[in-house]
C-alpha atoms as a PDB file:
ATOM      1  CA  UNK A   1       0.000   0.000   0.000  1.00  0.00           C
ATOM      2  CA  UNK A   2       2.574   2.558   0.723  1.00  0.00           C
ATOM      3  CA  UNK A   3       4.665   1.712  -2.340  1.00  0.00           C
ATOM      4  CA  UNK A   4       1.337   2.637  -4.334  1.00  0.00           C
ATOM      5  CA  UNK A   5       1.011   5.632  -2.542  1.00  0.00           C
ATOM      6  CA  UNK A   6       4.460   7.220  -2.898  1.00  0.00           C
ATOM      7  CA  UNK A   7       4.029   5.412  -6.887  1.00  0.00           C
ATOM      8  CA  UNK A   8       1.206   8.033  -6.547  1.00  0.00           C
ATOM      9  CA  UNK A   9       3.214  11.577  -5.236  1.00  0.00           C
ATOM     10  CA  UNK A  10       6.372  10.544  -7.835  1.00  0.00           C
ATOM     11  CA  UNK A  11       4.088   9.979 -10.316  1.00  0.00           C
ATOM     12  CA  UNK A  12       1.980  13.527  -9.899  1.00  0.00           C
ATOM     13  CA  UNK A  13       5.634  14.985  -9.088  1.00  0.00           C
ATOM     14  CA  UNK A  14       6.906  14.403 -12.573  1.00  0.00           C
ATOM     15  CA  UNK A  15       4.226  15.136 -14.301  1.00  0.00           C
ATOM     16  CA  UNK A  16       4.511  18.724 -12.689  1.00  0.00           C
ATOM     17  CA  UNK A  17       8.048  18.792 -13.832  1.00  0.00           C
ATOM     18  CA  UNK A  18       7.394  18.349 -17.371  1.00  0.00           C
ATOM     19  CA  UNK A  19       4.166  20.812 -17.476  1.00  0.00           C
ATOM     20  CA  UNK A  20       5.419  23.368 -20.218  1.00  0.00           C
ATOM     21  CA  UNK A  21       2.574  26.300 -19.065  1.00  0.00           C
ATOM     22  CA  UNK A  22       3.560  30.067 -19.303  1.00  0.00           C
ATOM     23  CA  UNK A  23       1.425  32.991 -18.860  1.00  0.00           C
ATOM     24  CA  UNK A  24      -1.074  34.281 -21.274  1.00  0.00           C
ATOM     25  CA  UNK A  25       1.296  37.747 -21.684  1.00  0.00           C
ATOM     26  CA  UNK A  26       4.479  35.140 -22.874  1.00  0.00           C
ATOM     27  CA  UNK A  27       2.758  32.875 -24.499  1.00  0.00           C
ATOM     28  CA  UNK A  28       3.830  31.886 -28.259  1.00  0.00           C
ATOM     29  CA  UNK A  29       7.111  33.715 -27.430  1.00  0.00           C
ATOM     30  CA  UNK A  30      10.352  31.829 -28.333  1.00  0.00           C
ATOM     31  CA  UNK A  31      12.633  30.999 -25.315  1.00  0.00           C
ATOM     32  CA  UNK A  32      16.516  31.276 -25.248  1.00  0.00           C
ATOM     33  CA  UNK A  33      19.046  30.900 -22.851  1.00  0.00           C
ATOM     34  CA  UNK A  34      19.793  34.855 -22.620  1.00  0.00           C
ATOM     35  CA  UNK A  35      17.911  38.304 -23.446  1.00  0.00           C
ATOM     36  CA  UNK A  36      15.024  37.913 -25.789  1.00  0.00           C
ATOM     37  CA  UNK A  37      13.699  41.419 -26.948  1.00  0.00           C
ATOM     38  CA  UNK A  38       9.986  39.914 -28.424  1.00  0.00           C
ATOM     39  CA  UNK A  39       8.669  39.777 -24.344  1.00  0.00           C
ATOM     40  CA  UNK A  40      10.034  43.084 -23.822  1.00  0.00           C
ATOM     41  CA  UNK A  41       8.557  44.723 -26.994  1.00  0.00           C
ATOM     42  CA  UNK A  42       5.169  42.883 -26.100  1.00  0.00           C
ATOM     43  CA  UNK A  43       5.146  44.517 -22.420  1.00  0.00           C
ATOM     44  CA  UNK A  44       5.872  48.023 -24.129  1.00  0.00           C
ATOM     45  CA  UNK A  45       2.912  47.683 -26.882  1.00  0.00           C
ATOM     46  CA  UNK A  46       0.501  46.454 -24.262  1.00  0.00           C
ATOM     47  CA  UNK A  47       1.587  48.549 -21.033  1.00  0.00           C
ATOM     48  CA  UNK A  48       3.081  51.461 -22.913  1.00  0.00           C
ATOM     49  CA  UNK A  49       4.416  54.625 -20.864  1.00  0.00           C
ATOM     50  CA  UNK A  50       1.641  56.452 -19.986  1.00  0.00           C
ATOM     51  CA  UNK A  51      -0.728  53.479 -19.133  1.00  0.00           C
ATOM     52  CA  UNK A  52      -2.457  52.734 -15.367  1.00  0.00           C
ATOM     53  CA  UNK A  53      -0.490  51.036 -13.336  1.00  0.00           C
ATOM     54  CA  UNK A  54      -3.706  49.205 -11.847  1.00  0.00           C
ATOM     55  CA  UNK A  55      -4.300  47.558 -14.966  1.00  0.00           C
ATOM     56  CA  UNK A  56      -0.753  46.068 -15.341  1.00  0.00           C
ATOM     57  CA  UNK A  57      -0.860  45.077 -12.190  1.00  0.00           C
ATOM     58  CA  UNK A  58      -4.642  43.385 -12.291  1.00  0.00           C
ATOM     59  CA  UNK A  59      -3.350  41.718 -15.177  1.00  0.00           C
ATOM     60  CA  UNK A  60      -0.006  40.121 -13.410  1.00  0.00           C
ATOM     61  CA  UNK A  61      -2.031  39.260 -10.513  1.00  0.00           C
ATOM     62  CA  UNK A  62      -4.470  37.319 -12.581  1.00  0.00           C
ATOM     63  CA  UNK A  63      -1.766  35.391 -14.725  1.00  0.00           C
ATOM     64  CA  UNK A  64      -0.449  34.455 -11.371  1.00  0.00           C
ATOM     65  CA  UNK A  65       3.080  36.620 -11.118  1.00  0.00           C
ATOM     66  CA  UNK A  66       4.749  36.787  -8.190  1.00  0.00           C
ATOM     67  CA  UNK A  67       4.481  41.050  -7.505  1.00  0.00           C
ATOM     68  CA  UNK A  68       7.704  42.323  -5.692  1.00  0.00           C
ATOM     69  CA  UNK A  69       9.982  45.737  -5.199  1.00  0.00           C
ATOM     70  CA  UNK A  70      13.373  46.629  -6.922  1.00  0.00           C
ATOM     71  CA  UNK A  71      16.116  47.402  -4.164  1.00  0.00           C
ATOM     72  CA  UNK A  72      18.926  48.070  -6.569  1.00  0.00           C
ATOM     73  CA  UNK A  73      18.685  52.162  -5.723  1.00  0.00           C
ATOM     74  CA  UNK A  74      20.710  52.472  -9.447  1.00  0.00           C
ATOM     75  CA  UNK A  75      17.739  50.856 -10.866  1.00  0.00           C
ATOM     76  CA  UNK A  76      15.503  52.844 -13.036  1.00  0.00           C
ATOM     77  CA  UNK A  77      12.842  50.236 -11.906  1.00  0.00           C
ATOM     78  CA  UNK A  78      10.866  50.494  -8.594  1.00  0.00           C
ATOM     79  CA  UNK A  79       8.440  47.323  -9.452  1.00  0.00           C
ATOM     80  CA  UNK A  80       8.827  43.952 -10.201  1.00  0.00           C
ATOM     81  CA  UNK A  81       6.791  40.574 -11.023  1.00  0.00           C
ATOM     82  CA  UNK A  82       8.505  36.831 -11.600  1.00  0.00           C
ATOM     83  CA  UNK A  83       6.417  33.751 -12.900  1.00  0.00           C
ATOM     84  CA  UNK A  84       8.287  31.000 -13.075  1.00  0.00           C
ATOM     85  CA  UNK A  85       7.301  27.594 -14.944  1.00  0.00           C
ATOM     86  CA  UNK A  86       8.750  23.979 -14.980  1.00  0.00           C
ATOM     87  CA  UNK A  87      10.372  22.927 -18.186  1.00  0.00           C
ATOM     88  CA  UNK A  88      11.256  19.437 -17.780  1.00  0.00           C
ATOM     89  CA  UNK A  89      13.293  18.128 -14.801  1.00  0.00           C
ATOM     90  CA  UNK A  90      16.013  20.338 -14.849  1.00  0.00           C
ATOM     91  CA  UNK A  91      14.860  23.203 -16.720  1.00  0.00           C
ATOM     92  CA  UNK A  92      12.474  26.627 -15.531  1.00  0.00           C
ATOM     93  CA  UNK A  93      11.223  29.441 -17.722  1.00  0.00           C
ATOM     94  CA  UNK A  94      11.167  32.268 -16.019  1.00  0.00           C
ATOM     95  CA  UNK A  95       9.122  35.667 -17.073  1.00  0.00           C
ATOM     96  CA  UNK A  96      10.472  38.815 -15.550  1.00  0.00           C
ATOM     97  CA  UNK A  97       8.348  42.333 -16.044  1.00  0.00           C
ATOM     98  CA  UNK A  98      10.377  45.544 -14.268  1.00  0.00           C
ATOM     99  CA  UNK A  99       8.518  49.096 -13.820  1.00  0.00           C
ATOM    100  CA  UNK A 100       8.658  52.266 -12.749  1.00  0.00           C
ATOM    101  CA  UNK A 101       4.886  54.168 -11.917  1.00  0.00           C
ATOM    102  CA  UNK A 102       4.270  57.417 -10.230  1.00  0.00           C
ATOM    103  CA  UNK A 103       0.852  58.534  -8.899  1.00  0.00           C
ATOM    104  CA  UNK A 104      -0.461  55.185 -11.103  1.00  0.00           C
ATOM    105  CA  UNK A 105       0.768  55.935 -14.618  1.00  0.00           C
ATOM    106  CA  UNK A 106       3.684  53.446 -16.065  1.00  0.00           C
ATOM    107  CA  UNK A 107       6.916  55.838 -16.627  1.00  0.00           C
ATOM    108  CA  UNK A 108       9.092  53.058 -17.207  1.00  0.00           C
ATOM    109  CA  UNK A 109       8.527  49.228 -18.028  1.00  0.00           C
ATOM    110  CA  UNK A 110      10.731  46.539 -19.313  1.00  0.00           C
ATOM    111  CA  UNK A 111      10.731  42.597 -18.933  1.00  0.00           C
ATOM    112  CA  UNK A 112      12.829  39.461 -19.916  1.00  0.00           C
ATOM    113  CA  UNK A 113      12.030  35.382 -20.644  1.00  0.00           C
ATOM    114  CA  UNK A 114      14.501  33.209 -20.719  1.00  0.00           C
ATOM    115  CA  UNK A 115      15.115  29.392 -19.950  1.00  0.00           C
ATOM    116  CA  UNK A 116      17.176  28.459 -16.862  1.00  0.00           C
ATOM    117  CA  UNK A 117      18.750  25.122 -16.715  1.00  0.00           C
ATOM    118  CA  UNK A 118      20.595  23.349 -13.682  1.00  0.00           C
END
């Protein structure tokens, strides 16, 4: 019975390492092992400078991002969101959006997806 059981969790366990999901905002996007402009470019057309804040954020929130604060002070960026997604066993992708808002309008925004292997 227990060797059915933990069968079971290893089983589920796997199968969560090789999901390949991404969020709706990357999706489609082709993933490299260093900078890819595309994400970036895609952030600026659909959260361009001079958009609400609110709505960027709503968005991240709902795609399931990880929302956070940039503490580099030479950073141009004050905000930041992660989602992170298994890519096989060894393998993440990872979606990174960086921004800058004051009094709720986007002054600055930027992102990066890449593929990070152990």
């Amino acid at each position: 019975m227990r060797l059915c059981m933990l069968a079971s969790v290893l089983g589920a366990l796997l199968l969560a390492a090789c999901s390949d999901s991404e969020p709706p905002i990357g999706r489609g996007l082709a993933m490299t092992f260093g900078f890819t402009p595309a994400f970036e470019q895609r952030l600026r057309d659909r959260f361009p400078v001079g958009s609400d804040e609110s709505r960027l954020i709503a968005e991240l929130r709902s795609e399931r991002f990880t929302l956070g604060e940039v503490h580099d002070p030479l950073s141009r960026y004050r905000n930041s969101a992660l989602y992170e997604a298994s890519r096989g066993f060894a393998c993440k992708g990872e979606w990174q959006i960086y921004w800058t808002a004051t009094k709720g309008i986007i002054i600055a925004i930027g992102g990066m997806n890449r593929e990070v292997c152990f």
